[in-house]
N, C-alpha and C. Protein backbone atom coordinates (compact mmCIF):
# COMPACT_ATOMS: atom_id res chain seq x y z
N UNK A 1 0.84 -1.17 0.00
CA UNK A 1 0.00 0.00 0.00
C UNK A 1 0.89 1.24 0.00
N UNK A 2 0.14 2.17 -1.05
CA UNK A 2 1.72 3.36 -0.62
C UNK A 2 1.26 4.64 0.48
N UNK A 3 2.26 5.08 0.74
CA UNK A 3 2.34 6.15 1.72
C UNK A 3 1.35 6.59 1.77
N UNK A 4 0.84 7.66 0.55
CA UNK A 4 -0.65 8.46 0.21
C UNK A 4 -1.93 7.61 0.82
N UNK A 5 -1.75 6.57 0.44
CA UNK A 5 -3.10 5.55 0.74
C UNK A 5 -2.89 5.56 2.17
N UNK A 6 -1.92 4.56 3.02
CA UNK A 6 -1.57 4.83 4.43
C UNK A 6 -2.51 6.00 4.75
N UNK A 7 -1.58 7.30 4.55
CA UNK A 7 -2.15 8.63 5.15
C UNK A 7 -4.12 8.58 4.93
N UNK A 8 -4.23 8.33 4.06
CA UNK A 8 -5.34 8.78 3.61
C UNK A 8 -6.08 8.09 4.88
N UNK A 9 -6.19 6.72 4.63
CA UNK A 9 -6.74 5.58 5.51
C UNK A 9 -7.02 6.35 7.07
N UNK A 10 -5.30 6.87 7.47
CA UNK A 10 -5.66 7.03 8.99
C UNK A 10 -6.01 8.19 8.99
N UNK A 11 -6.24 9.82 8.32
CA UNK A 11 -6.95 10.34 8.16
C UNK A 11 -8.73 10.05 8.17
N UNK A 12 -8.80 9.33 7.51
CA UNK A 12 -10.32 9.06 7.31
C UNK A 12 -10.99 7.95 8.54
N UNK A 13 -10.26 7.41 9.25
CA UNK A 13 -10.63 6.65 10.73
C UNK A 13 -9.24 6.51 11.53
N UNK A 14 -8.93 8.03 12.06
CA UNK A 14 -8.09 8.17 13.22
C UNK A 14 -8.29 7.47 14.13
N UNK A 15 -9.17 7.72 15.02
CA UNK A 15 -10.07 7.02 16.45
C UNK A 15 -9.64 5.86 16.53
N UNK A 16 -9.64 5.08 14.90
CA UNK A 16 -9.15 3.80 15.07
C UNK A 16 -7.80 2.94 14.45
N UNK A 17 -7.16 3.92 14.63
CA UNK A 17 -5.40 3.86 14.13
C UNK A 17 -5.14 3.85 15.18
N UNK A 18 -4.12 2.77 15.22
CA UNK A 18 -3.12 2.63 16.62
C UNK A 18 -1.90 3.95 17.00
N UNK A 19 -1.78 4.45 17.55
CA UNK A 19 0.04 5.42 17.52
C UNK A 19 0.70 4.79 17.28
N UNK A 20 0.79 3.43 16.68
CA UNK A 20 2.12 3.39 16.19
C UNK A 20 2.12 3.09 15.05
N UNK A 21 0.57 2.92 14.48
CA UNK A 21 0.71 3.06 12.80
C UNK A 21 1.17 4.48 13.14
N UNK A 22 0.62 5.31 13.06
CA UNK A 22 0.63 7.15 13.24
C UNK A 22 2.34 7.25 13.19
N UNK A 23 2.83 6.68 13.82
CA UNK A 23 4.03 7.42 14.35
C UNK A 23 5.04 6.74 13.13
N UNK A 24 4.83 5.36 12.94
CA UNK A 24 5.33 4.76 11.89
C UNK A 24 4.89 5.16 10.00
N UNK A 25 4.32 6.12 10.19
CA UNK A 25 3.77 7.27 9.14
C UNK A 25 4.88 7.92 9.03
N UNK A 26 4.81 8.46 10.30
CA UNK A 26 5.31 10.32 10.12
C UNK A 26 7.25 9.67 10.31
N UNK A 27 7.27 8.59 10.57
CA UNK A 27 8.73 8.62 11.25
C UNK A 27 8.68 8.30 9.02
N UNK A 28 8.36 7.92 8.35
CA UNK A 28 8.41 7.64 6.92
C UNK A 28 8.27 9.10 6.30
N UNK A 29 7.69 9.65 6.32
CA UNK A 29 7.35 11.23 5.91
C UNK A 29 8.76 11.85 6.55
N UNK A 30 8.92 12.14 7.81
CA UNK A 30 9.86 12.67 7.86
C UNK A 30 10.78 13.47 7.17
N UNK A 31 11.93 12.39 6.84
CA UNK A 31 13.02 12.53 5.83
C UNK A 31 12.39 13.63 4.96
N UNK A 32 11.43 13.54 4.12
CA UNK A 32 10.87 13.79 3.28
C UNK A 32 10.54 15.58 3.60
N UNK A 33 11.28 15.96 4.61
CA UNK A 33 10.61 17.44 4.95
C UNK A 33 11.86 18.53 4.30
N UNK A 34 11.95 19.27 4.23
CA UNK A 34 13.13 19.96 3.73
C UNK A 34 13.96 20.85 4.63
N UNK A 35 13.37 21.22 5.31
CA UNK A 35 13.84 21.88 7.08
C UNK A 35 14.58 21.10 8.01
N UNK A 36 15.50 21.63 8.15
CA UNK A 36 16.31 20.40 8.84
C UNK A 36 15.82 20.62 10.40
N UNK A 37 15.14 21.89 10.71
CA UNK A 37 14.75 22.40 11.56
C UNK A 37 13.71 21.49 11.98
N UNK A 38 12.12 21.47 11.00
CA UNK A 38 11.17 20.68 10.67
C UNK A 38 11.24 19.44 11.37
N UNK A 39 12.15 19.02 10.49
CA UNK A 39 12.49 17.56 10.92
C UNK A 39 12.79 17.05 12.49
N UNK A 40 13.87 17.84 12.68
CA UNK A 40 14.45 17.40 14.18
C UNK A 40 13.19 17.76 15.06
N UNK A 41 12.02 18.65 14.92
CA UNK A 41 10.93 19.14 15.88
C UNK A 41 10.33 17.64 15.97
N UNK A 42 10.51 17.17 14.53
CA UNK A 42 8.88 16.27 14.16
C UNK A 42 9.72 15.01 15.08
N UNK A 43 11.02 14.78 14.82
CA UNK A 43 11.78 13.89 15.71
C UNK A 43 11.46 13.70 17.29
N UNK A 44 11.93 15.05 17.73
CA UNK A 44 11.41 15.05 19.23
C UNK A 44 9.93 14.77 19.61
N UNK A 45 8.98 15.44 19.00
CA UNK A 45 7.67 14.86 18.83
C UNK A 45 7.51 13.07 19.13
N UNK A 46 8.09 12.81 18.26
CA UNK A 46 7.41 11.49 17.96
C UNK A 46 8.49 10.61 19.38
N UNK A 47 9.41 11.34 19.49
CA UNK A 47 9.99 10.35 20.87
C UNK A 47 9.24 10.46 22.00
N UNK A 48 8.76 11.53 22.07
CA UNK A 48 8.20 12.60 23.22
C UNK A 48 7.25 11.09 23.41
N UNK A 49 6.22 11.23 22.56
CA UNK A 49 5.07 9.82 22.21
C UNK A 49 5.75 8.65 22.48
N UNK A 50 6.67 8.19 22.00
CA UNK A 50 7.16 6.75 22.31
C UNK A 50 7.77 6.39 23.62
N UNK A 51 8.00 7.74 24.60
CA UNK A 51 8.44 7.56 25.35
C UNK A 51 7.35 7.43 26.65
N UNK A 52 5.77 8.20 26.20
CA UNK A 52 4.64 7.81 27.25
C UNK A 52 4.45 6.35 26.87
N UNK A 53 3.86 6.29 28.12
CA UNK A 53 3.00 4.73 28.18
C UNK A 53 1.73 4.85 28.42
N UNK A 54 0.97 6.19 29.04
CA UNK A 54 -0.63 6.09 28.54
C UNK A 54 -0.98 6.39 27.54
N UNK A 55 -1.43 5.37 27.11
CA UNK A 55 -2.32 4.85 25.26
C UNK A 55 -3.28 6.71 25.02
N UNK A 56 -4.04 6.92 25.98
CA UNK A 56 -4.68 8.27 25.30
C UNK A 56 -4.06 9.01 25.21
N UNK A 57 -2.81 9.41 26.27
CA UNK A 57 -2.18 10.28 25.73
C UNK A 57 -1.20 10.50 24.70
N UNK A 58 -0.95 9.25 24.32
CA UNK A 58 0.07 8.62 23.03
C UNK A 58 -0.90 9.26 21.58
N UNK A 59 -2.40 9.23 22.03
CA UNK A 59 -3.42 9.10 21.00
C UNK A 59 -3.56 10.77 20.65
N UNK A 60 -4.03 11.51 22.21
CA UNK A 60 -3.81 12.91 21.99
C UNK A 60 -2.49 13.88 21.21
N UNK A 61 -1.29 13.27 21.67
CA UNK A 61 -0.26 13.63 20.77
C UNK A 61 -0.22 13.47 20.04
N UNK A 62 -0.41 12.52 19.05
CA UNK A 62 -0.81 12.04 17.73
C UNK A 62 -1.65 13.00 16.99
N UNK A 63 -2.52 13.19 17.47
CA UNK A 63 -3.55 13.63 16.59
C UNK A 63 -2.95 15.59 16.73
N UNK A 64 -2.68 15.68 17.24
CA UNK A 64 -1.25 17.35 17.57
C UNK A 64 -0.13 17.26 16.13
N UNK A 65 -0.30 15.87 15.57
CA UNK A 65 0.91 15.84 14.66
C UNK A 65 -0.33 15.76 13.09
N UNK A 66 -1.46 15.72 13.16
CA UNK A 66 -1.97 15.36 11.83
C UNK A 66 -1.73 16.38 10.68
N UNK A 67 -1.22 17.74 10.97
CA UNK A 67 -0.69 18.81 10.36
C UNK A 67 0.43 18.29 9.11
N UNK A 68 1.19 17.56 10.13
CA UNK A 68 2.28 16.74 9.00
C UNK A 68 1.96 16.19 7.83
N UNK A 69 0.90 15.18 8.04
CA UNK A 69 0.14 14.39 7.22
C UNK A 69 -0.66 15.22 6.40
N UNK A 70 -1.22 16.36 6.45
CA UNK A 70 -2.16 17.04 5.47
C UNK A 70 -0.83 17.70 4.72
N UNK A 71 0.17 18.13 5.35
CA UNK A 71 1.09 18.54 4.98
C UNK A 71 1.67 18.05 3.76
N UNK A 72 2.02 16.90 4.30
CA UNK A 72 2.73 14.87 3.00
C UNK A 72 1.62 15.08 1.72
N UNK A 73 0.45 15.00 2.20
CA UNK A 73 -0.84 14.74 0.83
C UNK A 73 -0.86 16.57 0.21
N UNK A 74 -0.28 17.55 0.51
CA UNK A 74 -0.33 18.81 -0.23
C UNK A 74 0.79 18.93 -0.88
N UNK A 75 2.17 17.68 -1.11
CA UNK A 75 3.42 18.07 -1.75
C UNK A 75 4.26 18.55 -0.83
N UNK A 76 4.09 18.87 0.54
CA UNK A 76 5.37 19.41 1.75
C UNK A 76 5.20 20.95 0.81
């Protein structure tokens, strides 16, 4: 399945995407940013998340990052 589709998917039923599809998204998008600045934010982000262990709040951060993802499907 490619990236676009991915995104699209957990766009269209967040609620029921795990964070670590989500995070295993954006850690793929990433690279893909041109800011080296960008990048290292979206980095800390996503550790910030891997480093909680309550699931809602893994879920609330997540959904703080969907900017990226509309971002990926507009060309960066």
């Amino acid at each position: 399945m490619s990236l676009e589709k991915q995104i699209k998917d957990v766009l269209n039923d967040f609620e029921h995407t795990s964070s670590e599809k989500i995070l295993e998204i954006l850690n793929q998008i990433k690279p893909q940013f041109k800011n080296k600045l960008i990048r290292e934010y979206l980095q800390g982000k996503i550790q910030k998340i891997l480093d909680s262990t309550d699931d809602v709040e893994k879920k609330k951060q997540c959904k703080a990052l969907i900017p990226y993802l509309d971002w990926y499907l507009q060309g960066l």
